[in-house]
PDB file of N, CA and C in Angstrom:
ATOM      1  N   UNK A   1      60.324 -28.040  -8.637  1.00  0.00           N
ATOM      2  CA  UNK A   1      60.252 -29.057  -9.663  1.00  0.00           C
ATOM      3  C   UNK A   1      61.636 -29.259 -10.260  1.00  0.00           C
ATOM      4  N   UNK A   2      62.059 -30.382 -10.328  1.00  0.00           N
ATOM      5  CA  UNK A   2      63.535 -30.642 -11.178  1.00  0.00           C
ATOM      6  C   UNK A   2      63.121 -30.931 -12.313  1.00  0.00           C
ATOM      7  N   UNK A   3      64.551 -30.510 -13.332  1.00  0.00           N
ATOM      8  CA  UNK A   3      64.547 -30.128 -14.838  1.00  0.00           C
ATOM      9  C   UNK A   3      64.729 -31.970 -14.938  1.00  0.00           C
ATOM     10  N   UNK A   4      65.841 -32.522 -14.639  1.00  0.00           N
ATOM     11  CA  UNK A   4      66.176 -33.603 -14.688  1.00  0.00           C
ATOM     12  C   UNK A   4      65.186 -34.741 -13.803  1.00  0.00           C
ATOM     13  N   UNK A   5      65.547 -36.055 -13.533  1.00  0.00           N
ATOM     14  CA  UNK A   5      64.851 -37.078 -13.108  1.00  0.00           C
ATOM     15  C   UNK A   5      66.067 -38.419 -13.372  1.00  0.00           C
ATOM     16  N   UNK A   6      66.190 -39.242 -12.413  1.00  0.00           N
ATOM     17  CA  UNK A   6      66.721 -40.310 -12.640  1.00  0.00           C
ATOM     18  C   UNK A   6      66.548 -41.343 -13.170  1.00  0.00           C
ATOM     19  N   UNK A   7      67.718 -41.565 -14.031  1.00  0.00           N
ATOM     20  CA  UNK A   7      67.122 -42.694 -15.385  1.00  0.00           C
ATOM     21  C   UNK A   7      67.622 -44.112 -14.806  1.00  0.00           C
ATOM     22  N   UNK A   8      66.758 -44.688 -14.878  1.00  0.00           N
ATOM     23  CA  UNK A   8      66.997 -46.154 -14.553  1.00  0.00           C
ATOM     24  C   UNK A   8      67.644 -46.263 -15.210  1.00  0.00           C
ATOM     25  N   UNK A   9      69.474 -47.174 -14.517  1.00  0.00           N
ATOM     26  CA  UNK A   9      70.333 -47.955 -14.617  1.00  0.00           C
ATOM     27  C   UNK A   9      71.602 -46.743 -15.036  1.00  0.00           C
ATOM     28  N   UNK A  10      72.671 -46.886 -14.988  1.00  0.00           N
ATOM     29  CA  UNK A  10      73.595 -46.112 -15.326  1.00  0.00           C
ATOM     30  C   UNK A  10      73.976 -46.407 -16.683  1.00  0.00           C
ATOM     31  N   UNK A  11      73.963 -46.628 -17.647  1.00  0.00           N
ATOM     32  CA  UNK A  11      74.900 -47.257 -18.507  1.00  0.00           C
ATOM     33  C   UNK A  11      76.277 -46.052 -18.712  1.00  0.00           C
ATOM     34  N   UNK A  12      77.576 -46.508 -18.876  1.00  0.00           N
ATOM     35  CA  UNK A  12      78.598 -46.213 -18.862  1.00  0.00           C
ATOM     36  C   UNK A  12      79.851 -47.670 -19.222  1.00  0.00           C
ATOM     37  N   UNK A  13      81.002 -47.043 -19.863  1.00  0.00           N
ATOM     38  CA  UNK A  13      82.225 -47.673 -19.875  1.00  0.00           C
ATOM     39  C   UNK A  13      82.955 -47.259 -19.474  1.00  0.00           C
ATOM     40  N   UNK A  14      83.541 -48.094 -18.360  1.00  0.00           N
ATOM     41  CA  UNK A  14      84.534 -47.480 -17.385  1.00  0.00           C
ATOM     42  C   UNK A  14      86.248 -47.462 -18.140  1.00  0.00           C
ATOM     43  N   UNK A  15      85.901 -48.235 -18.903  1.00  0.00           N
ATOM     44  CA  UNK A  15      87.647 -48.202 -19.825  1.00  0.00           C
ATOM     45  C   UNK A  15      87.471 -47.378 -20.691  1.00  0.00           C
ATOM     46  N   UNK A  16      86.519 -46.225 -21.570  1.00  0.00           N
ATOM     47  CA  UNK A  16      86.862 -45.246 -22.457  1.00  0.00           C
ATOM     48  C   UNK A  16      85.868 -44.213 -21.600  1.00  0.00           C
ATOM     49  N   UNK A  17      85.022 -44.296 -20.579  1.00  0.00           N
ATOM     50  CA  UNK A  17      84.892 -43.299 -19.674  1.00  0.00           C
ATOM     51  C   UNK A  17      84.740 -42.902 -18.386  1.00  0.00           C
ATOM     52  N   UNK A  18      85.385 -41.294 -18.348  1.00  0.00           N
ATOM     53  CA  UNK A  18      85.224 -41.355 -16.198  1.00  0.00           C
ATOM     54  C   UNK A  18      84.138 -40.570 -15.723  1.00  0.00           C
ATOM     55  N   UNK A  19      83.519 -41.152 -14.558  1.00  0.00           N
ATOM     56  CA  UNK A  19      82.534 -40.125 -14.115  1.00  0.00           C
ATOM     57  C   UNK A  19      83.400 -38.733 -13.513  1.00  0.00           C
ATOM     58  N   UNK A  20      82.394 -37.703 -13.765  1.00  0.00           N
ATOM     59  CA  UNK A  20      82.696 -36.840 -13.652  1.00  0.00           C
ATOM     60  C   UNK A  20      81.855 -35.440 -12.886  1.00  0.00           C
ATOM     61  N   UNK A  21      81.937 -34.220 -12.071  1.00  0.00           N
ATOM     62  CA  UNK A  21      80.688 -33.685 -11.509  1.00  0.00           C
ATOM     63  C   UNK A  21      81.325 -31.960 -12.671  1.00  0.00           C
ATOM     64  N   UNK A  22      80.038 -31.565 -13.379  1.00  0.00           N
ATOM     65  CA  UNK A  22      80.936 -29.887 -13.730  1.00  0.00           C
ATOM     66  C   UNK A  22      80.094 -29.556 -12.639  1.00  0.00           C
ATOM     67  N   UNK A  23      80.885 -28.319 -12.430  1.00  0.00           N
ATOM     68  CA  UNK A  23      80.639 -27.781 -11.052  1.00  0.00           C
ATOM     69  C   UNK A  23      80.539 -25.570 -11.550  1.00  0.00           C
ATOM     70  N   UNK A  24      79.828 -25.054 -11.949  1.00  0.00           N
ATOM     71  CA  UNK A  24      79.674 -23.612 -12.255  1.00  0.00           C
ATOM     72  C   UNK A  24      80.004 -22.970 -11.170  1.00  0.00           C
ATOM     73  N   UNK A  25      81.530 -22.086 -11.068  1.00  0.00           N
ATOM     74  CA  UNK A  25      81.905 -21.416  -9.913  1.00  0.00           C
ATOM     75  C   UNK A  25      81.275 -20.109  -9.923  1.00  0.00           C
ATOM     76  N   UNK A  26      80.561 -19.365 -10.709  1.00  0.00           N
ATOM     77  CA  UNK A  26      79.500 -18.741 -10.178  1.00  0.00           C
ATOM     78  C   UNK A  26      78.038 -18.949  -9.464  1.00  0.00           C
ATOM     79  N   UNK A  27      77.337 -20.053  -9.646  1.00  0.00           N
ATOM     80  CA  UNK A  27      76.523 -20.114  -9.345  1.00  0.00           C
ATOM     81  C   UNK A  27      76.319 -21.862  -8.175  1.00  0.00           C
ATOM     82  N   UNK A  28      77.370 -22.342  -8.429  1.00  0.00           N
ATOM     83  CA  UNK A  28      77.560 -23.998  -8.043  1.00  0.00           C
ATOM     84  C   UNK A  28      76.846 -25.081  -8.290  1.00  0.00           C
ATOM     85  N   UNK A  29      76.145 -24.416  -9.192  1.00  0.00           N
ATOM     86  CA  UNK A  29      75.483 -25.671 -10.095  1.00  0.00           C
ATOM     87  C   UNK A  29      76.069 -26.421 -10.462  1.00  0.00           C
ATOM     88  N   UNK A  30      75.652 -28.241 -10.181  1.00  0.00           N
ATOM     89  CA  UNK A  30      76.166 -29.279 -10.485  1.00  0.00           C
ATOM     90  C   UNK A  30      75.793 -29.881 -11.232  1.00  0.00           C
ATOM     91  N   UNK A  31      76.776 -30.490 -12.577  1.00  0.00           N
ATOM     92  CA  UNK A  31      75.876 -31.517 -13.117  1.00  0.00           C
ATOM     93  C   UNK A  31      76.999 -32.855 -13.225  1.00  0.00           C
ATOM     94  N   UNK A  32      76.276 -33.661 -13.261  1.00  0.00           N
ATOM     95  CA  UNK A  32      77.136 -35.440 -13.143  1.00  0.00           C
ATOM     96  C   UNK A  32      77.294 -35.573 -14.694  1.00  0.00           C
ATOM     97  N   UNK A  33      78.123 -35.897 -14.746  1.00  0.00           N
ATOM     98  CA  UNK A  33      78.053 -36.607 -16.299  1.00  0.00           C
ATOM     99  C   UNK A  33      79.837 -37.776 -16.490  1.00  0.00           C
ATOM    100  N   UNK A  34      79.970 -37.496 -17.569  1.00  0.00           N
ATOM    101  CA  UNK A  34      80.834 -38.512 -18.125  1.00  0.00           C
ATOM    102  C   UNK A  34      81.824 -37.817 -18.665  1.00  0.00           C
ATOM    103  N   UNK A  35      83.146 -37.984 -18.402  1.00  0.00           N
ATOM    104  CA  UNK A  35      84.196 -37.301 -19.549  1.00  0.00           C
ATOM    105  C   UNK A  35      85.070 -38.528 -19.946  1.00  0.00           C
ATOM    106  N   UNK A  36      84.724 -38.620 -21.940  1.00  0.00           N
ATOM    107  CA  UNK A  36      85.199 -39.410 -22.782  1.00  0.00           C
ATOM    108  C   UNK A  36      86.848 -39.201 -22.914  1.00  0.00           C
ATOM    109  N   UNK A  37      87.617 -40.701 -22.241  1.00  0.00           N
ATOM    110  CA  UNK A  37      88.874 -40.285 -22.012  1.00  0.00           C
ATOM    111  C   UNK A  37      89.653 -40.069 -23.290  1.00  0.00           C
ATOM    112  N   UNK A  38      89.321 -40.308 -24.368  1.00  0.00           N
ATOM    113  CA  UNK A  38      89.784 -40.448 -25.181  1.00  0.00           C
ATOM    114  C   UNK A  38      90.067 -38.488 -26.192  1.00  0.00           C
ATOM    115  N   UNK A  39      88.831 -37.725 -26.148  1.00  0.00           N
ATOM    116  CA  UNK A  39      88.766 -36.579 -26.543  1.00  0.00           C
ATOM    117  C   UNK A  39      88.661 -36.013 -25.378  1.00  0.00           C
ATOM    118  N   UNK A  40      88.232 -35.923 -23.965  1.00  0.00           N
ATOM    119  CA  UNK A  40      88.093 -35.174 -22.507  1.00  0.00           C
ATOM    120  C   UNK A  40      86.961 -34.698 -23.388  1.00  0.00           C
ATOM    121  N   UNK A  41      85.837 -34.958 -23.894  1.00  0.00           N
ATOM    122  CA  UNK A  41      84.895 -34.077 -23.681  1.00  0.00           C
ATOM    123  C   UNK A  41      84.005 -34.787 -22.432  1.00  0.00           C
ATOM    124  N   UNK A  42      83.022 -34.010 -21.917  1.00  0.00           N
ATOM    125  CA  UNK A  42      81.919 -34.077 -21.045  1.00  0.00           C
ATOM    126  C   UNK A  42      80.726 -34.607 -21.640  1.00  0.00           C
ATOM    127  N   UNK A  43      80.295 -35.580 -21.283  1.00  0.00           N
ATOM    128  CA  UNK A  43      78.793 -35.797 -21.525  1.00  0.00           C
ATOM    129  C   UNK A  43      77.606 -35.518 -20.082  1.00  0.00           C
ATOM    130  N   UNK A  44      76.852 -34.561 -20.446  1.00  0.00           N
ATOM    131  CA  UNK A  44      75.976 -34.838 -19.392  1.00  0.00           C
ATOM    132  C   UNK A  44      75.100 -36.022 -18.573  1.00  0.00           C
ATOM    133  N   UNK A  45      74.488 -35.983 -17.795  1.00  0.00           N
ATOM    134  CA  UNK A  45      74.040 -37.283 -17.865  1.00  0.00           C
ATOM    135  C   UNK A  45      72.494 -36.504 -16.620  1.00  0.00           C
ATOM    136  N   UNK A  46      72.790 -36.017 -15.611  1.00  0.00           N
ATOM    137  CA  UNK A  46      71.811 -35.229 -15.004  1.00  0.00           C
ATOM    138  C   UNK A  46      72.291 -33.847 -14.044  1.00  0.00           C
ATOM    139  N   UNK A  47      71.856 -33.513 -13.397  1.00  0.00           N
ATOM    140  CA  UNK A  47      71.842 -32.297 -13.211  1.00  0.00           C
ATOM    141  C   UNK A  47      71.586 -32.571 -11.288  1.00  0.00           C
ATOM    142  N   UNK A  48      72.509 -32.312 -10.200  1.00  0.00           N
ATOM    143  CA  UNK A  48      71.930 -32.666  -8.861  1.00  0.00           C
ATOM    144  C   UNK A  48      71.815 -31.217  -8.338  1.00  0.00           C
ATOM    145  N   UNK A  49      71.444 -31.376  -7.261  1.00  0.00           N
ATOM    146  CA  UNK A  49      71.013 -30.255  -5.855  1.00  0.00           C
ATOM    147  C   UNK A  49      71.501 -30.441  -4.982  1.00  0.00           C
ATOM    148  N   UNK A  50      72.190 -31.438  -4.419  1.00  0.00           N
ATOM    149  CA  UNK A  50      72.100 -31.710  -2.806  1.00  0.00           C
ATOM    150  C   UNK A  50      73.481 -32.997  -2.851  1.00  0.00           C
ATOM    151  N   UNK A  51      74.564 -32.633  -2.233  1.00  0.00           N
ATOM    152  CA  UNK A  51      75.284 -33.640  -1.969  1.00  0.00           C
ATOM    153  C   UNK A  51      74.730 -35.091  -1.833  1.00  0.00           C
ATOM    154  N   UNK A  52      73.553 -35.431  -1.357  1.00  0.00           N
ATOM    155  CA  UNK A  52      73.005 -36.515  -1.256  1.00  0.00           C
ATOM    156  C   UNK A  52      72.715 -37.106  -2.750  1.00  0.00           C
ATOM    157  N   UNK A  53      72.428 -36.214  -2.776  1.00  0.00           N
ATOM    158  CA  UNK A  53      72.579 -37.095  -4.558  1.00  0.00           C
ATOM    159  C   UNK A  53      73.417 -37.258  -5.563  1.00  0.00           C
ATOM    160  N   UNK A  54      74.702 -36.271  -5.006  1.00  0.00           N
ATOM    161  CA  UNK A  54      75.498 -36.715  -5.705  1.00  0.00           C
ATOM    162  C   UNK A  54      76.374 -37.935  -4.982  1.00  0.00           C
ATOM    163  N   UNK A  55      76.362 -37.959  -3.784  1.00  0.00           N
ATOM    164  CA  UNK A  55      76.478 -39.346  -2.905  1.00  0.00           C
ATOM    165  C   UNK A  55      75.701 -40.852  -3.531  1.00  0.00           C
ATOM    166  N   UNK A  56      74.769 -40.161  -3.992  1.00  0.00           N
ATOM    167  CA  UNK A  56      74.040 -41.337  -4.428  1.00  0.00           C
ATOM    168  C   UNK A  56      74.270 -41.991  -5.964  1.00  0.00           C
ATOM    169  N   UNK A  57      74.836 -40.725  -6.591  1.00  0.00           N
ATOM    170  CA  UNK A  57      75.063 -40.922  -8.009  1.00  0.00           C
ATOM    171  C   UNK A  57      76.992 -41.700  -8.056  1.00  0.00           C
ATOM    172  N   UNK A  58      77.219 -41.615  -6.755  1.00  0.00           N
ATOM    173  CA  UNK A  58      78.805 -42.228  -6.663  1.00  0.00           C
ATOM    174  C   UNK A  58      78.308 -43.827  -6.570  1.00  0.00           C
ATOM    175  N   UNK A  59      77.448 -43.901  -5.582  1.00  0.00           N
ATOM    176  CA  UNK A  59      76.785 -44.875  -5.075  1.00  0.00           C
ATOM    177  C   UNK A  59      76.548 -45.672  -6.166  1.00  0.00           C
ATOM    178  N   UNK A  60      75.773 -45.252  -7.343  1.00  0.00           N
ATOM    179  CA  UNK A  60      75.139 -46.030  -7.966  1.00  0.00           C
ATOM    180  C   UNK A  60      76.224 -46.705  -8.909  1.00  0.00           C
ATOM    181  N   UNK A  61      77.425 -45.726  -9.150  1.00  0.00           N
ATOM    182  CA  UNK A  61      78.376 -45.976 -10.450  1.00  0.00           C
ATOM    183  C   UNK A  61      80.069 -47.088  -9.723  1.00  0.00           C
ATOM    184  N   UNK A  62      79.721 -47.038  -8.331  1.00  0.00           N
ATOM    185  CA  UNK A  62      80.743 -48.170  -7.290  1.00  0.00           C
ATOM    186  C   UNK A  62      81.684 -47.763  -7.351  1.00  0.00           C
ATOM    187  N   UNK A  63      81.178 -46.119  -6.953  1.00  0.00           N
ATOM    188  CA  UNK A  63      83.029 -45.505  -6.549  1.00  0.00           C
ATOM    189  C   UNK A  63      82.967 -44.789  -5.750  1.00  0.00           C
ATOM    190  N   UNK A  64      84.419 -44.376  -5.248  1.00  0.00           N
ATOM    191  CA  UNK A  64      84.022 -43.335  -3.391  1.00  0.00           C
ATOM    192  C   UNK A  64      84.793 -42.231  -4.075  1.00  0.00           C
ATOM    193  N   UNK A  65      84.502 -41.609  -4.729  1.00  0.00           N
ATOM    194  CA  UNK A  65      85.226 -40.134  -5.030  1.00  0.00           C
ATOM    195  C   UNK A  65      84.945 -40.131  -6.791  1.00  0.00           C
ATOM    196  N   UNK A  66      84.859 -38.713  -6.817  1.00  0.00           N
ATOM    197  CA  UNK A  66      84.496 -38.613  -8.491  1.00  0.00           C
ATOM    198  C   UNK A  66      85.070 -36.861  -8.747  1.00  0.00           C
ATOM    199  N   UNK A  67      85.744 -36.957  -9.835  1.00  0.00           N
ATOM    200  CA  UNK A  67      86.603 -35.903 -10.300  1.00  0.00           C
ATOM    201  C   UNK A  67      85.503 -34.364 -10.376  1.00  0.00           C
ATOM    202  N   UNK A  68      85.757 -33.202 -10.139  1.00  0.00           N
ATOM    203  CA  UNK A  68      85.566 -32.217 -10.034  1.00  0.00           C
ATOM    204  C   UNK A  68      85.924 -31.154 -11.109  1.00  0.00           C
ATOM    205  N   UNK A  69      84.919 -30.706 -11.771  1.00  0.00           N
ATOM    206  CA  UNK A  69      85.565 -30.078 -13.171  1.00  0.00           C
ATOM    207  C   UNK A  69      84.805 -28.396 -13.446  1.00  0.00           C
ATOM    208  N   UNK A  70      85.566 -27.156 -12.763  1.00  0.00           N
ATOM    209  CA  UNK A  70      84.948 -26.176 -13.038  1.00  0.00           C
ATOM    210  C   UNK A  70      84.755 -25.328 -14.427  1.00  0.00           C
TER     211      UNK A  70
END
């Protein structure tokens, strides 16, 4: 069972924010979220499993690469 679920539509601002994946180097848990360029904090947004979804979460936001943050 996943904790998370996909929320219809992305909302985001691409001029005060970047997508972003944190990535836990103990365990490699991923989560997608947002880092506000303005303070670099992180906003969560969901939580993936499977490269495919984070493929899909690039997919959805119209970009081919997304920053990596341990």
């Amino acid at each position: 069972m996943r904790l998370f679920r996909k929320k219809p539509g992305i909302p985001y601002d691409p001029d005060t924010q970047e997508p972003a994946v944190r990535r836990s180097i103990c365990t490699g848990e991923m989560t997608v979220g947002f880092l506000d360029r303005a303070t670099g904090k992180f906003h969560d947004y969901m939580c993936v499993h499977t490269q495919a979804e984070l493929d899909e979460f690039c997919r959805c936001l119209g970009v081919d690469s997304i920053r990596t943050i341990y």
